[in-house]
C-alpha atoms as a PDB file:
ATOM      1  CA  UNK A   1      28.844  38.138 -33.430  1.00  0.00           C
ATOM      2  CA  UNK A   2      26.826  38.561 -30.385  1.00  0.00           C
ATOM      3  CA  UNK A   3      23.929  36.415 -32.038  1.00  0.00           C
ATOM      4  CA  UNK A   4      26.431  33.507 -32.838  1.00  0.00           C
ATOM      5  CA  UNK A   5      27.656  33.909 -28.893  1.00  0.00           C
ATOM      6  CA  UNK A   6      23.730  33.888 -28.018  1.00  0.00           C
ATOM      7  CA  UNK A   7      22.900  30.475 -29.887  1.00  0.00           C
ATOM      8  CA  UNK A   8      26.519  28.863 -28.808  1.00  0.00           C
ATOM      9  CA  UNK A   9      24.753  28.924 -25.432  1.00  0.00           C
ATOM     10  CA  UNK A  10      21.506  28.383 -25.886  1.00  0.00           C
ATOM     11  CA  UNK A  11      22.765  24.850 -27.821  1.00  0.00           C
ATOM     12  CA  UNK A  12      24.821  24.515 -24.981  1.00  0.00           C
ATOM     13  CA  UNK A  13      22.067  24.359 -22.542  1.00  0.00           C
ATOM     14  CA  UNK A  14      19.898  22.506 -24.287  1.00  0.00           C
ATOM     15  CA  UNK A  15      22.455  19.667 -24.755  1.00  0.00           C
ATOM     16  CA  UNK A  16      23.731  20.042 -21.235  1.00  0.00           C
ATOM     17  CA  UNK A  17      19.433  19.554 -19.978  1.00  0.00           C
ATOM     18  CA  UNK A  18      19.197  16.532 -22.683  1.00  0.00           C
ATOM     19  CA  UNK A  19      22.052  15.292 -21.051  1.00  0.00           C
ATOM     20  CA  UNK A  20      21.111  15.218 -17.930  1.00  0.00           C
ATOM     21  CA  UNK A  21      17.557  14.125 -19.012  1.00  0.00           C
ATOM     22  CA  UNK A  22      19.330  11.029 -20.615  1.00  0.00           C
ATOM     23  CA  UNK A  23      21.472  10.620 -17.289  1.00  0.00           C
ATOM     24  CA  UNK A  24      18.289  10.325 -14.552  1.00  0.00           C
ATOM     25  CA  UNK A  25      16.204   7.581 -16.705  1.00  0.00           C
ATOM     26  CA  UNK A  26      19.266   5.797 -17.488  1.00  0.00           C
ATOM     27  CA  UNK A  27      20.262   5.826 -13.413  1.00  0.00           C
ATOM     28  CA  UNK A  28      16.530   5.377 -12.958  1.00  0.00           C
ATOM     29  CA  UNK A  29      16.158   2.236 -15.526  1.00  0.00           C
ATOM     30  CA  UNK A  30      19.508   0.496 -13.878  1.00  0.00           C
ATOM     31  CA  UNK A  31      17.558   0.699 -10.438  1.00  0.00           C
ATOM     32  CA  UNK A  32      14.603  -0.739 -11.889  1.00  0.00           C
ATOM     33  CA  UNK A  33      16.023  -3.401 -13.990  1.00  0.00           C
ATOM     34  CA  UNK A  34      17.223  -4.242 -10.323  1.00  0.00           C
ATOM     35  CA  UNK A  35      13.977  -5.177  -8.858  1.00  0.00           C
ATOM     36  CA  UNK A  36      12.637  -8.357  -7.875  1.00  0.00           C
ATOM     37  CA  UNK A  37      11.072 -10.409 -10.277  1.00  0.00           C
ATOM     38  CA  UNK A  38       7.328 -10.904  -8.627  1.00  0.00           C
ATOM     39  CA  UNK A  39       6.755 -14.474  -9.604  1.00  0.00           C
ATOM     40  CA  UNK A  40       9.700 -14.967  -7.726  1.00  0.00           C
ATOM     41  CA  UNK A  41       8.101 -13.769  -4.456  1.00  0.00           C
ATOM     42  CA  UNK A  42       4.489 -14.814  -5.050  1.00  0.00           C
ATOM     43  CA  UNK A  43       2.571 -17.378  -2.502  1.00  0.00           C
ATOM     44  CA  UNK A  44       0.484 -20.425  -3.046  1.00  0.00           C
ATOM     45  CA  UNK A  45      -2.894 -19.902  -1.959  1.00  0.00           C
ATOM     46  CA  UNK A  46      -4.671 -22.876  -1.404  1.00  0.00           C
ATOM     47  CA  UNK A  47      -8.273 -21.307  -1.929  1.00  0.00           C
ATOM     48  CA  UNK A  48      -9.670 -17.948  -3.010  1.00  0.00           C
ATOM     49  CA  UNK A  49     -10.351 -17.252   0.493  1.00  0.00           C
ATOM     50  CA  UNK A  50      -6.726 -18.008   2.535  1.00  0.00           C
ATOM     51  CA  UNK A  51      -6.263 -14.395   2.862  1.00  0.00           C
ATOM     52  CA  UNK A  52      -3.103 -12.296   5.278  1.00  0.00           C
ATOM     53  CA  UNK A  53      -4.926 -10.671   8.556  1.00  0.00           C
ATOM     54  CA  UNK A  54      -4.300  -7.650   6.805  1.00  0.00           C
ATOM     55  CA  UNK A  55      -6.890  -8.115   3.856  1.00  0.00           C
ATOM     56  CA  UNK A  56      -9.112  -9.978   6.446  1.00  0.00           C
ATOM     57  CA  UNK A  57      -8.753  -6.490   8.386  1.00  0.00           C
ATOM     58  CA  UNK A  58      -9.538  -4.941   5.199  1.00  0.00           C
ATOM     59  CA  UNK A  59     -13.017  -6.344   5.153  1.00  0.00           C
ATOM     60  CA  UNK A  60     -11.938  -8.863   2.073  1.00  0.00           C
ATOM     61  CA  UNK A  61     -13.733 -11.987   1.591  1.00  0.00           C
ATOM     62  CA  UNK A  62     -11.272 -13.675  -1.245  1.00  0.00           C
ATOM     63  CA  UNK A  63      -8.732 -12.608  -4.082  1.00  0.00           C
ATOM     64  CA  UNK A  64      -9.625 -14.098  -7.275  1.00  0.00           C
ATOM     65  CA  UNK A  65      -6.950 -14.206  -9.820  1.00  0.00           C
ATOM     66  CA  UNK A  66      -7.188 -14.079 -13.406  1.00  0.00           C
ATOM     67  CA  UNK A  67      -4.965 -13.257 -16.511  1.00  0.00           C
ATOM     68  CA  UNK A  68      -2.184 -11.814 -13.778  1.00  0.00           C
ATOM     69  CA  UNK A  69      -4.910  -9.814 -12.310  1.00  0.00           C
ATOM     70  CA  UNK A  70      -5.916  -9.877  -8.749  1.00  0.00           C
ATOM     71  CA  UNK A  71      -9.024  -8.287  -7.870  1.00  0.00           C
ATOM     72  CA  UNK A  72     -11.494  -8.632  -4.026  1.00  0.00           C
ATOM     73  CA  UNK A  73     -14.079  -9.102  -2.362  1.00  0.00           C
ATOM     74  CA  UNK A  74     -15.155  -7.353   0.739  1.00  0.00           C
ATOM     75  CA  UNK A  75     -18.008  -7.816   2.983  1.00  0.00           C
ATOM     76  CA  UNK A  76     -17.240  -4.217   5.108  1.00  0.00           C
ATOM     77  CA  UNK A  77     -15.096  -1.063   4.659  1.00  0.00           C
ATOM     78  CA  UNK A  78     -12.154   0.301   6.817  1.00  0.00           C
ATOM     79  CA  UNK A  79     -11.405   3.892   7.895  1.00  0.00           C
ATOM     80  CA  UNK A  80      -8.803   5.552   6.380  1.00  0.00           C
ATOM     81  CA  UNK A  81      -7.288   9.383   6.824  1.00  0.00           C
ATOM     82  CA  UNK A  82     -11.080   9.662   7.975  1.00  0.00           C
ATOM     83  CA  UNK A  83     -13.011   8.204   5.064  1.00  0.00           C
ATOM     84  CA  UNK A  84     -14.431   4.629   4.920  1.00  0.00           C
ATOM     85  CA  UNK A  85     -13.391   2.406   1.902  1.00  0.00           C
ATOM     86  CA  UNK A  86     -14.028  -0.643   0.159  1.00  0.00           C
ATOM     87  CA  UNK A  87     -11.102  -2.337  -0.702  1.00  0.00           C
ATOM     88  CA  UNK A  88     -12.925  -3.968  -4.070  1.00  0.00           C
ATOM     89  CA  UNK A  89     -12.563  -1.138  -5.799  1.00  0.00           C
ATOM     90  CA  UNK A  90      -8.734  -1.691  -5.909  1.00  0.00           C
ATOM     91  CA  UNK A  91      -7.352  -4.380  -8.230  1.00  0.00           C
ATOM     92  CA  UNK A  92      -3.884  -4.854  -9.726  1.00  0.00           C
ATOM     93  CA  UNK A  93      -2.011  -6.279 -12.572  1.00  0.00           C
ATOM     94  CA  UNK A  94       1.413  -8.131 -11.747  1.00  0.00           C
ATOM     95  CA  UNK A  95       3.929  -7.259 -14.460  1.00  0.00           C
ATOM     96  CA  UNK A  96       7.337  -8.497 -14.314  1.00  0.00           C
ATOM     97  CA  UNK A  97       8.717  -6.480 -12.013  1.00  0.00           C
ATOM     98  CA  UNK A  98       5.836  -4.463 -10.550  1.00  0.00           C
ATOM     99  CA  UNK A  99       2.462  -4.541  -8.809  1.00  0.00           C
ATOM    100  CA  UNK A 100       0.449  -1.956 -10.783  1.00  0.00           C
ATOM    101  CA  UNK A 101      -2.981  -0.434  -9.524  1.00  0.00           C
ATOM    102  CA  UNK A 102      -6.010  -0.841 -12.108  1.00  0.00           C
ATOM    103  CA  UNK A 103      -7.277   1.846 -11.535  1.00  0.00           C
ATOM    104  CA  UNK A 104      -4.334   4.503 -12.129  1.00  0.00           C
ATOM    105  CA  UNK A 105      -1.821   2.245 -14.122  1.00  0.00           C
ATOM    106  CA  UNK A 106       1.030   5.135 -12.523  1.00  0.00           C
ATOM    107  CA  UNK A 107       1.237   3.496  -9.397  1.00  0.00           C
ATOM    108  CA  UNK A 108       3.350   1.133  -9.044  1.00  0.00           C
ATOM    109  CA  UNK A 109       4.930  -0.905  -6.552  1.00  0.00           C
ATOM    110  CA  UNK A 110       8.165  -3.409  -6.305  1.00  0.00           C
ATOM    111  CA  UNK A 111      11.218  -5.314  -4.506  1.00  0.00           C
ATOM    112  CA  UNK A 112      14.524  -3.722  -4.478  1.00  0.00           C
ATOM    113  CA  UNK A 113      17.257  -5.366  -2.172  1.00  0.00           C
ATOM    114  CA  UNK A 114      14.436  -6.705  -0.246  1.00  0.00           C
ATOM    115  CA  UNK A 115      12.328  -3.368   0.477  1.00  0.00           C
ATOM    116  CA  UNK A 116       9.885  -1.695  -1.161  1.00  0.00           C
ATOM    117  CA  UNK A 117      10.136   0.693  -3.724  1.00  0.00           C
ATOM    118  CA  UNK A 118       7.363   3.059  -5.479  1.00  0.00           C
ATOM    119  CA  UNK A 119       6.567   4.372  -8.198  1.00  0.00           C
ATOM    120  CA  UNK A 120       3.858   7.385  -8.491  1.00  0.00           C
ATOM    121  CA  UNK A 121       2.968  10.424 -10.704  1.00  0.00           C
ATOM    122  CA  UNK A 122       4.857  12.168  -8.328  1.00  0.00           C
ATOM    123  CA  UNK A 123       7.516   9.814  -6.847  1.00  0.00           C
ATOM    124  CA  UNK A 124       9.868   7.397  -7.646  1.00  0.00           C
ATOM    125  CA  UNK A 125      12.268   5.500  -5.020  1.00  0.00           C
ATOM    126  CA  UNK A 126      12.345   3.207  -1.912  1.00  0.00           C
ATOM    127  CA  UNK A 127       8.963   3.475  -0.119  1.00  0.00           C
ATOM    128  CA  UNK A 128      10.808   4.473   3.126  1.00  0.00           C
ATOM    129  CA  UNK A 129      12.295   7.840   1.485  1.00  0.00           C
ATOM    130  CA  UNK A 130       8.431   9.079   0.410  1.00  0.00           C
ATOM    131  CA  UNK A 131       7.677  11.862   1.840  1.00  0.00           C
ATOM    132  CA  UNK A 132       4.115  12.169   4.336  1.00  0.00           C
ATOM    133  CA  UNK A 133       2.182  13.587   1.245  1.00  0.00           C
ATOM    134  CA  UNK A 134       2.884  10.598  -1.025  1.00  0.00           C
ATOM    135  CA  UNK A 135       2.194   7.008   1.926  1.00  0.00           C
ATOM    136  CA  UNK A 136      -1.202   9.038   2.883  1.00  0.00           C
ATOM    137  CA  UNK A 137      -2.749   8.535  -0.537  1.00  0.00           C
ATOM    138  CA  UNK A 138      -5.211   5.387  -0.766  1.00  0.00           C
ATOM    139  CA  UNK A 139      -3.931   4.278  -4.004  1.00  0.00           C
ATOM    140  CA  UNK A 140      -0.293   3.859  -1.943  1.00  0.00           C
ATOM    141  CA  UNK A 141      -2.165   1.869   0.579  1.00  0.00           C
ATOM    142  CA  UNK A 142      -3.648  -0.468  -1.549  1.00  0.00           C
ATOM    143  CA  UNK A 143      -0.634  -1.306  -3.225  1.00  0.00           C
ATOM    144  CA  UNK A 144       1.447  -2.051   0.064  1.00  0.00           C
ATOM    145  CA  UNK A 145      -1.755  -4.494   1.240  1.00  0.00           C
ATOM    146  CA  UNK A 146      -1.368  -5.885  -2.213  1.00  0.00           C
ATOM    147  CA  UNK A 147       2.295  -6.464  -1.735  1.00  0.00           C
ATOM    148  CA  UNK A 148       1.641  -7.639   1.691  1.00  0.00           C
ATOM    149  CA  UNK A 149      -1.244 -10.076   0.163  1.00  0.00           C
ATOM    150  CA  UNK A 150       0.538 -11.886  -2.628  1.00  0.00           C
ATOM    151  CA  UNK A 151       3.801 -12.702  -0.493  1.00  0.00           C
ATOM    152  CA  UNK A 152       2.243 -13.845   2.867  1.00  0.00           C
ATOM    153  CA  UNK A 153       3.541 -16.841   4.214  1.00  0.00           C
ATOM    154  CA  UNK A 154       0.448 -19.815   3.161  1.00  0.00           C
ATOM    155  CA  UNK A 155       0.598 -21.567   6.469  1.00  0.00           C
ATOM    156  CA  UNK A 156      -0.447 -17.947   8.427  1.00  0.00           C
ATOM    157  CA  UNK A 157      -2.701 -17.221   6.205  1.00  0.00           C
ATOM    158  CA  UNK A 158      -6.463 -17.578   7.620  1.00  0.00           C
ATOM    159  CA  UNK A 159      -9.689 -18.506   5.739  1.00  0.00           C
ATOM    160  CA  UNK A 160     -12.144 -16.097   5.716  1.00  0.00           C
ATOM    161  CA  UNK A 161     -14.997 -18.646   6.222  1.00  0.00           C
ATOM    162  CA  UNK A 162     -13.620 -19.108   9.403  1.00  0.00           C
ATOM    163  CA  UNK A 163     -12.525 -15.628  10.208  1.00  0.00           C
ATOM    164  CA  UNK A 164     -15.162 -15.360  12.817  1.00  0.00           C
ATOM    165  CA  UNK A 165     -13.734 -17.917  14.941  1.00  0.00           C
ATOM    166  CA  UNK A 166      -9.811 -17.092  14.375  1.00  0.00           C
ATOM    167  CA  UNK A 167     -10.098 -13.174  14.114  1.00  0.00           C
ATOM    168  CA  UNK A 168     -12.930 -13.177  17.368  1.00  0.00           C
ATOM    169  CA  UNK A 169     -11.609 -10.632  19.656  1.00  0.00           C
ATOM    170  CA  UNK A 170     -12.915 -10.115  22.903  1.00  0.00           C
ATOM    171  CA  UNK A 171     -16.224 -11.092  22.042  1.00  0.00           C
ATOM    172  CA  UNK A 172     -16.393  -8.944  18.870  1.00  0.00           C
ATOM    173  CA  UNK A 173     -17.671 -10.545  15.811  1.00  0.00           C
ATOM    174  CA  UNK A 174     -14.658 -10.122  12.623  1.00  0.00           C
ATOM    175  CA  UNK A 175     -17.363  -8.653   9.787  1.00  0.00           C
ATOM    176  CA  UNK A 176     -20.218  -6.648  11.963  1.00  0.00           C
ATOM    177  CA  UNK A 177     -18.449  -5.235  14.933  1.00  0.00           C
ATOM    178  CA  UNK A 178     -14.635  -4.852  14.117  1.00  0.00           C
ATOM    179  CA  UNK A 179     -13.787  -1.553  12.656  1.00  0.00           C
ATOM    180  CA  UNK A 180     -10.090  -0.487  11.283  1.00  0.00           C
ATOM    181  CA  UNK A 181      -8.241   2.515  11.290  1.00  0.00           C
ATOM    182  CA  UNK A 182      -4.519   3.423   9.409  1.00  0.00           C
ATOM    183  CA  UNK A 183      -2.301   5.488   9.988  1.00  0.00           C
ATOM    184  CA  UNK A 184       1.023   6.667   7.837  1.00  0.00           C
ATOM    185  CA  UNK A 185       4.574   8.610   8.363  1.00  0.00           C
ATOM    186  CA  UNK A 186       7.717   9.225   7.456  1.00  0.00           C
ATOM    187  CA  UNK A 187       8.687   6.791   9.927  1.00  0.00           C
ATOM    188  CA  UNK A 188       7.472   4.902  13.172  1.00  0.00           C
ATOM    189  CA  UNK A 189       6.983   7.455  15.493  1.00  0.00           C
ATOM    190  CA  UNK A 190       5.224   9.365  13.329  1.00  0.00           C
ATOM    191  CA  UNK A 191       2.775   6.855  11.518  1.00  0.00           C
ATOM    192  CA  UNK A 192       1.757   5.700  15.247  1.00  0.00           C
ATOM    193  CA  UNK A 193       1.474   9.861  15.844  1.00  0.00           C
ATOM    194  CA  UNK A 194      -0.729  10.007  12.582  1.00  0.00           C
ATOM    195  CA  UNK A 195      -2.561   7.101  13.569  1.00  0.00           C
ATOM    196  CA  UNK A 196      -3.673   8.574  16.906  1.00  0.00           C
ATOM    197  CA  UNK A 197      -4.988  11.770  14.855  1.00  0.00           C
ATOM    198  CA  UNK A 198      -6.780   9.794  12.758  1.00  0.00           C
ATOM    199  CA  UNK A 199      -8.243   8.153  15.438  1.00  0.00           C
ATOM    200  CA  UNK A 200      -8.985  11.354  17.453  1.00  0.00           C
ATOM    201  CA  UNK A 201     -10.695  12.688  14.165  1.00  0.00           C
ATOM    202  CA  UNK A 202     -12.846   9.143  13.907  1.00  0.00           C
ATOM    203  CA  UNK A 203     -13.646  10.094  17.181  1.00  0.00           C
ATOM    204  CA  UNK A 204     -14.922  13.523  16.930  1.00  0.00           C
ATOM    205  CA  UNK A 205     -16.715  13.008  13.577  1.00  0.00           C
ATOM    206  CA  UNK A 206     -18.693   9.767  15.264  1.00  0.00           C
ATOM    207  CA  UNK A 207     -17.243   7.291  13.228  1.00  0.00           C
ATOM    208  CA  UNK A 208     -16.433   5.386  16.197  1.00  0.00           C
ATOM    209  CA  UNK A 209     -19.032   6.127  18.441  1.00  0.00           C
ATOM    210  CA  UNK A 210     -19.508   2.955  20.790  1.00  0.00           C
ATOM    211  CA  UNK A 211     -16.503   1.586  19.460  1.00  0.00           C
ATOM    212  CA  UNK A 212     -13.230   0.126  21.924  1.00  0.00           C
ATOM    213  CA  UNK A 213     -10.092  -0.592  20.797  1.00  0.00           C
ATOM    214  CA  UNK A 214      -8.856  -4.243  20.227  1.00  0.00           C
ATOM    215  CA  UNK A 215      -5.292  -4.511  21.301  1.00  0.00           C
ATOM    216  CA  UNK A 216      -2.048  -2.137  20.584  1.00  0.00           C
ATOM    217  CA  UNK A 217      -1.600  -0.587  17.119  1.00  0.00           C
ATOM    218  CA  UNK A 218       0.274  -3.328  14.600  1.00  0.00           C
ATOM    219  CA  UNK A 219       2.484  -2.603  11.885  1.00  0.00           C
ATOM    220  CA  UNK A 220       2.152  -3.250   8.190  1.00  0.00           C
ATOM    221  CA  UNK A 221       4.626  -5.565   6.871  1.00  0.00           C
ATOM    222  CA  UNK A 222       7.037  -3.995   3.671  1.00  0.00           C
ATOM    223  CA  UNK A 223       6.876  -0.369   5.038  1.00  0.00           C
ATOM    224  CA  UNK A 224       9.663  -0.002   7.506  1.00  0.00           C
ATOM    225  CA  UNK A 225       7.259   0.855  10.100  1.00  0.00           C
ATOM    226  CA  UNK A 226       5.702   3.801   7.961  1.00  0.00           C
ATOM    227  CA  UNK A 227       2.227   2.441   8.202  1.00  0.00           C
ATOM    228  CA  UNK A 228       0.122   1.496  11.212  1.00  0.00           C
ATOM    229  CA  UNK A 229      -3.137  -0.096  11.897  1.00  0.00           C
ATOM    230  CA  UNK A 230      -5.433  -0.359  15.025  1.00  0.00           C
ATOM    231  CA  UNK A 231      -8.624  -2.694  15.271  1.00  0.00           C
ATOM    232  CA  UNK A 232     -11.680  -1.368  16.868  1.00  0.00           C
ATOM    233  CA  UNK A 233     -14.981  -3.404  18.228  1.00  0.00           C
ATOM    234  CA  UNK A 234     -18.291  -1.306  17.478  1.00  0.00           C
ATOM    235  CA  UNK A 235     -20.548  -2.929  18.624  1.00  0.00           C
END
């Protein structure tokens, strides 16, 4: 008797976890079948190198596109949580309803109601919910410049063969002398917050020696203020 009581419950349980196993992807598939279509939100580009400020920041060059596949060019790095990157070794694939990183094909990125939502190994939902942990990592990043990228308005978009001339800040040549730091956060006050560290830390480790900032920090469209970005001249 007690063993047919003991597997009454355990089939109970097991049910009740399939259950709610079924429940969260089907919730999770009606939010995605929700998105944006990207074709729907993509950008001429008149030449491979009509680039956002963003990428230009970046140190990209051009985007070339082939077979839904977007892949750069750089000509520098930028700093980032203290480490300096090349943004070429970031491409994506545009799927129907996703931006997908190369490189780790479980990050993901999206439109939902007109903000962005995320997919990672470890989270899935509107980018302005992640938590600190998750908008620090690179491969977050690059999505949300790729995002950025692929829906910037044509007519502000600046050619990198004349980036010089249009990006020149206060004397500082665009590709030898202007250096770029990000920061990231929950929210505003704490991605500028973040930002400072990260600056404090370029700082102290000498990644910045000689260098002045150009300007006030800027935000990064599609984040809800969750990611900030200051120039620097090093000259």
């Amino acid at each position: 008797m007690e063993k047919k009581y003991f597997l009454i419950i355990l089939i109970t349980l097991i049910v009740s976890c399939s259950s709610d196993d079924i429940t969260t992807k089907s919730n999770q598939n009606e939010t995605e079948t929700g998105l944006t279509e990207i074709s729907k939100v993509l950008t001429n580009r008149k030449s491979d190198s009509d680039l956002s400020p963003l990428f230009l920041r970046l140190g990209v060059t051009s985007v070339t596109t082939s077979n839904n596949k977007l892949s750069a060019k750089t000509q520098k790095t930028f700093n980032f949580r203290g480490k300096h990157i090349d943004f070429s070794v970031f491409s994506v694939k545009i799927e129907k309803n996703f931006i997908t990183l190369e490189q780790d094909d479980e990050f993901k990125i999206g439109i939902l109601n007109k903000k962005s939502y995320l997919t990672t190994p470890d989270y899935k939902g509107l980018l302005k919910k992640a938590s600190a942990e998750i908008l620090k990592q690179k491969e977050v990043f690059a999505l949300i410049a790729y995002l950025n990228e692929i829906t910037y308005n044509q007519d502000q978009r600046v050619s990198s063969k004349n980036s010089n001339s249009t990006m020149k800040s206060e004397g500082c040549n665009f590709f030898t002398e202007q250096g770029f730091s990000v920061g990231v956060g929950v929210n505003e006050t704490s991605a500028k917050a973040d930002l400072a560290s990260s600056m404090e830390d370029d700082i102290a480790s000498g990644a910045t020696e000689g260098c002045t900032k150009i300007g006030e920090p800027e935000a990064v469209a599609w984040t809800n203020g969750t990611v900030w970005v200051q120039t620097w001249c090093c000259k």
